[in-house]
PDB file of N, CA and C in Angstrom:
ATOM      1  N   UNK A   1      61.149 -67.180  70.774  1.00  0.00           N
ATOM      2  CA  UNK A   1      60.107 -66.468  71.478  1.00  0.00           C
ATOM      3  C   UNK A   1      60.777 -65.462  72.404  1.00  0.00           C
ATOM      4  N   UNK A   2      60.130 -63.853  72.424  1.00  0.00           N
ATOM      5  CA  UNK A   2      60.625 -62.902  73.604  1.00  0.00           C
ATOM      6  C   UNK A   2      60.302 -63.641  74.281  1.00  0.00           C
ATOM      7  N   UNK A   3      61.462 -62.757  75.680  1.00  0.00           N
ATOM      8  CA  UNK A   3      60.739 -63.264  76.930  1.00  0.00           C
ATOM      9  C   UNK A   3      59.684 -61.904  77.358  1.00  0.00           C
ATOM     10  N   UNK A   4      58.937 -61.293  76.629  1.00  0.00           N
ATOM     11  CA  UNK A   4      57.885 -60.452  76.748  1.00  0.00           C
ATOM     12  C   UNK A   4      56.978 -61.411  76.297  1.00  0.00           C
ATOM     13  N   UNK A   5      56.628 -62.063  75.816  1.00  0.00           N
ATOM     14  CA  UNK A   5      55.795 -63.772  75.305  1.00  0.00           C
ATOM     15  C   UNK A   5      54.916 -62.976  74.703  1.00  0.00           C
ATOM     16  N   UNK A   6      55.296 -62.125  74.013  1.00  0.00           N
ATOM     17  CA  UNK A   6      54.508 -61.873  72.221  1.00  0.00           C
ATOM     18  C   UNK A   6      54.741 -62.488  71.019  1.00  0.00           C
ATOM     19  N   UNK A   7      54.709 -63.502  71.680  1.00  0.00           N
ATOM     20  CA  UNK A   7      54.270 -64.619  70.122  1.00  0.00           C
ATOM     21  C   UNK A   7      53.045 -65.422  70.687  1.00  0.00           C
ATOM     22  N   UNK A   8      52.590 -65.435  69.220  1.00  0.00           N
ATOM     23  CA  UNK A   8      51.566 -66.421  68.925  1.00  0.00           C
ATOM     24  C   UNK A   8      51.813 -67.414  68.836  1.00  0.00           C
ATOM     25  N   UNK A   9      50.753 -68.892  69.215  1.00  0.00           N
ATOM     26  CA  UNK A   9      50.888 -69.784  69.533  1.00  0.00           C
ATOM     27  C   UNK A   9      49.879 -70.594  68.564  1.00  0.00           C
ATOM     28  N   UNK A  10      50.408 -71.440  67.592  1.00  0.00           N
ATOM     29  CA  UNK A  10      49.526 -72.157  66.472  1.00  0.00           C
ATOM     30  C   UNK A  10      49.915 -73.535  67.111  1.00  0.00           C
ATOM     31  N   UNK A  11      49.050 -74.543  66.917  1.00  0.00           N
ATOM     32  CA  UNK A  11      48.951 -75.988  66.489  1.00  0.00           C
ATOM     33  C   UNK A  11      48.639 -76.563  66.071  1.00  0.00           C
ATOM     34  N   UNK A  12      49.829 -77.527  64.551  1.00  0.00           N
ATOM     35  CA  UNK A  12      49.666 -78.087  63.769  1.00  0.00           C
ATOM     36  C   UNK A  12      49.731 -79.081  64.023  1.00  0.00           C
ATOM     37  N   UNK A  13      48.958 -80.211  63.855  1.00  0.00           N
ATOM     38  CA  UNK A  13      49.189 -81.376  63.777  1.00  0.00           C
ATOM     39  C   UNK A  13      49.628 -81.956  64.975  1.00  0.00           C
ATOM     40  N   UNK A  14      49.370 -81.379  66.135  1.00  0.00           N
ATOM     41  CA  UNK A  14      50.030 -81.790  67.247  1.00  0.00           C
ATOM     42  C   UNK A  14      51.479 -81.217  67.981  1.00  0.00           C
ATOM     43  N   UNK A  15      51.887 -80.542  66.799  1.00  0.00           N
ATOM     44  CA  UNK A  15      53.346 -79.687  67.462  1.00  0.00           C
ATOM     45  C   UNK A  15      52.884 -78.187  67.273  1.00  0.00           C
ATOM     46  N   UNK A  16      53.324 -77.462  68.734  1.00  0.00           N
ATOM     47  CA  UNK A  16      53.247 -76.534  68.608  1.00  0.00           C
ATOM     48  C   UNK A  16      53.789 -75.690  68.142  1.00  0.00           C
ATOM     49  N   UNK A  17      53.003 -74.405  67.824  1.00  0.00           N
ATOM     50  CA  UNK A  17      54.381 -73.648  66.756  1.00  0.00           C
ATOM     51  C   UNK A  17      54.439 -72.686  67.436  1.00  0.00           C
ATOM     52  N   UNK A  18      55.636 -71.519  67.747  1.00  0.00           N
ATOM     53  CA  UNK A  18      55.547 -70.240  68.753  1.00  0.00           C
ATOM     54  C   UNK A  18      56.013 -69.479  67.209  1.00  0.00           C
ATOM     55  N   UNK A  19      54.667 -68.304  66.897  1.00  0.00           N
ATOM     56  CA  UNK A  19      55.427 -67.229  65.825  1.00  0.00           C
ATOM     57  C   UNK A  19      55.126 -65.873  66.843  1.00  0.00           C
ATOM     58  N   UNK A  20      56.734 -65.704  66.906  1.00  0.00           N
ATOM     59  CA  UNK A  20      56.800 -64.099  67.755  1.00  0.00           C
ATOM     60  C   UNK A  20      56.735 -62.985  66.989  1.00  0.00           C
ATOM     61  N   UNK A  21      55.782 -61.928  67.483  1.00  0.00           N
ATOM     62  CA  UNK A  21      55.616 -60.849  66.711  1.00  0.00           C
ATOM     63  C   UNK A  21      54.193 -61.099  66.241  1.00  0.00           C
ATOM     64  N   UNK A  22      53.528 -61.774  67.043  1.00  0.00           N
ATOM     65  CA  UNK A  22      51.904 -62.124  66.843  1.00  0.00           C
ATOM     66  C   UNK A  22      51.306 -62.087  67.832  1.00  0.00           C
ATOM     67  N   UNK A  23      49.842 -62.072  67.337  1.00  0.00           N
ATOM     68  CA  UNK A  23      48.707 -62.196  68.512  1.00  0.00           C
ATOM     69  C   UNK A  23      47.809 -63.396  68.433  1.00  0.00           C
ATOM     70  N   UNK A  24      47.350 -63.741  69.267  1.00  0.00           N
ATOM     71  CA  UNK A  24      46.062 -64.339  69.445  1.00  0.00           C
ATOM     72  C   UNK A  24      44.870 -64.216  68.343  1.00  0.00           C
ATOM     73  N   UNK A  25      44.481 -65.568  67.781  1.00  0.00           N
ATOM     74  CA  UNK A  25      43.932 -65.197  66.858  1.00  0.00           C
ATOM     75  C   UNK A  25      43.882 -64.380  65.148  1.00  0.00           C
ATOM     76  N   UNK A  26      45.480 -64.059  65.261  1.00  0.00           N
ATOM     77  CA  UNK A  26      45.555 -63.298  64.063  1.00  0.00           C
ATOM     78  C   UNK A  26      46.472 -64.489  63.165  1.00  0.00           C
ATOM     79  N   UNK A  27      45.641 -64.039  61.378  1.00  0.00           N
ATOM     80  CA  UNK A  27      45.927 -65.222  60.636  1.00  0.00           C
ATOM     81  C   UNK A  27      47.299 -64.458  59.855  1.00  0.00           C
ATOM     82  N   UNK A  28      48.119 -65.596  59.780  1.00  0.00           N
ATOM     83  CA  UNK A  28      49.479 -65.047  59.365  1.00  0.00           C
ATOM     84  C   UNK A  28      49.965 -66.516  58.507  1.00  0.00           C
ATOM     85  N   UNK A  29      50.820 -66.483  57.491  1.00  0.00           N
ATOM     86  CA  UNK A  29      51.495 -67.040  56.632  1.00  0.00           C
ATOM     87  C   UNK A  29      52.408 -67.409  57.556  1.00  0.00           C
ATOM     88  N   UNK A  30      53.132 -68.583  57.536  1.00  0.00           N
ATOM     89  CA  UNK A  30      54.606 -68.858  58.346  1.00  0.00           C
ATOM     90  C   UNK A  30      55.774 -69.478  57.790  1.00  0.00           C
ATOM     91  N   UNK A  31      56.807 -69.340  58.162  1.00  0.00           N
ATOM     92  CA  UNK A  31      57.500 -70.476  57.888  1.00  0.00           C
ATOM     93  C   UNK A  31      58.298 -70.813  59.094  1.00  0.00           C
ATOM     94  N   UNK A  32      59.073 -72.485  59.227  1.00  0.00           N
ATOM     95  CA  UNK A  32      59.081 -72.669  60.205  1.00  0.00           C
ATOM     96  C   UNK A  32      60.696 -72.874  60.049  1.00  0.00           C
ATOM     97  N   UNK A  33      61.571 -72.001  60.858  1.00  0.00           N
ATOM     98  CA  UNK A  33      62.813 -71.490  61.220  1.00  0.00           C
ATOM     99  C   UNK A  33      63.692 -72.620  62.200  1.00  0.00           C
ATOM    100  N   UNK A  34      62.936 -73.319  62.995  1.00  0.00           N
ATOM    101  CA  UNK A  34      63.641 -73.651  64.103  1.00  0.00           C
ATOM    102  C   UNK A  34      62.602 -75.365  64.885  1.00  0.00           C
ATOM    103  N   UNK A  35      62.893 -76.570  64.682  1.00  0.00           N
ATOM    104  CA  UNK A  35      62.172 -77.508  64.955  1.00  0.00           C
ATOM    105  C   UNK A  35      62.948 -78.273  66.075  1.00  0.00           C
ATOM    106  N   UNK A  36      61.862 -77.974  67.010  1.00  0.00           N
ATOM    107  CA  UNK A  36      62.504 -78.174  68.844  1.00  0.00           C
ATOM    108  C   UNK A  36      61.952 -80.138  68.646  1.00  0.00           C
ATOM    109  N   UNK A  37      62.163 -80.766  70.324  1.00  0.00           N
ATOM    110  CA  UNK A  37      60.953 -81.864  69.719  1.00  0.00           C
ATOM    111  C   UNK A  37      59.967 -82.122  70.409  1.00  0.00           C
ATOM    112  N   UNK A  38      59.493 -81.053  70.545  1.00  0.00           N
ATOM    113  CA  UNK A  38      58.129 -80.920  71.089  1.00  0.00           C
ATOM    114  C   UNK A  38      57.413 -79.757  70.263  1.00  0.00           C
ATOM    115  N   UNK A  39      58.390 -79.027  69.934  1.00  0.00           N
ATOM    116  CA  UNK A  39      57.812 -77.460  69.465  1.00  0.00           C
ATOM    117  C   UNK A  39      58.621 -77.307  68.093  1.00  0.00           C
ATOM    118  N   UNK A  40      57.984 -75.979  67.495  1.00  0.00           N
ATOM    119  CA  UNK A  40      58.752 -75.309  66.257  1.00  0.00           C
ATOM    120  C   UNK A  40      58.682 -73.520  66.889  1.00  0.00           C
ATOM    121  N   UNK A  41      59.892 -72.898  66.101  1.00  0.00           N
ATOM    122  CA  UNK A  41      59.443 -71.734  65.935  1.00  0.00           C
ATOM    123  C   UNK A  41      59.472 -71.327  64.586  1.00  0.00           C
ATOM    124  N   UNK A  42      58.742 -70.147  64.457  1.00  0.00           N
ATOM    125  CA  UNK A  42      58.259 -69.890  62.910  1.00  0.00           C
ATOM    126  C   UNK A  42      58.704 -68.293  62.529  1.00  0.00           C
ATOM    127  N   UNK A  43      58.847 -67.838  61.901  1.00  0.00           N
ATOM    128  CA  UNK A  43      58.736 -66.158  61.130  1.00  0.00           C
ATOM    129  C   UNK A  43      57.567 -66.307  60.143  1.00  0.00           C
ATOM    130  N   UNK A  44      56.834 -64.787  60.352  1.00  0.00           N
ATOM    131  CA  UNK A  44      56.179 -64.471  59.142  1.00  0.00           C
ATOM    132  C   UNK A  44      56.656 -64.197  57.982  1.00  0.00           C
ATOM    133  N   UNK A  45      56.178 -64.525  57.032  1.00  0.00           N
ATOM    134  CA  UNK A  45      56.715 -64.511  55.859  1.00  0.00           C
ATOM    135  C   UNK A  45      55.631 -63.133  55.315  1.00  0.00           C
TER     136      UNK A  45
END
């Protein structure tokens, strides 16, 4: 995640996912790059 905090913020299943280079509300494909253990981060695919 920038630290400009332009990523979007999904939750699956209980873990959150940060995909940077998103907005609020916008539907995007992901994959998930990086699994914290609380969190993931993701890229659009």
């Amino acid at each position: 995640m920038s630290r400009r905090g332009d990523a979007g913020v999904a939750r699956i299943e209980g873990l959150i996912i940060f995909v940077p280079g998103t907005r609020p509300g916008q539907h995007v494909k992901i994959r998930i790059i990086k699994v914290g253990r609380n969190y993931a981060i993701a890229q659009v695919i």
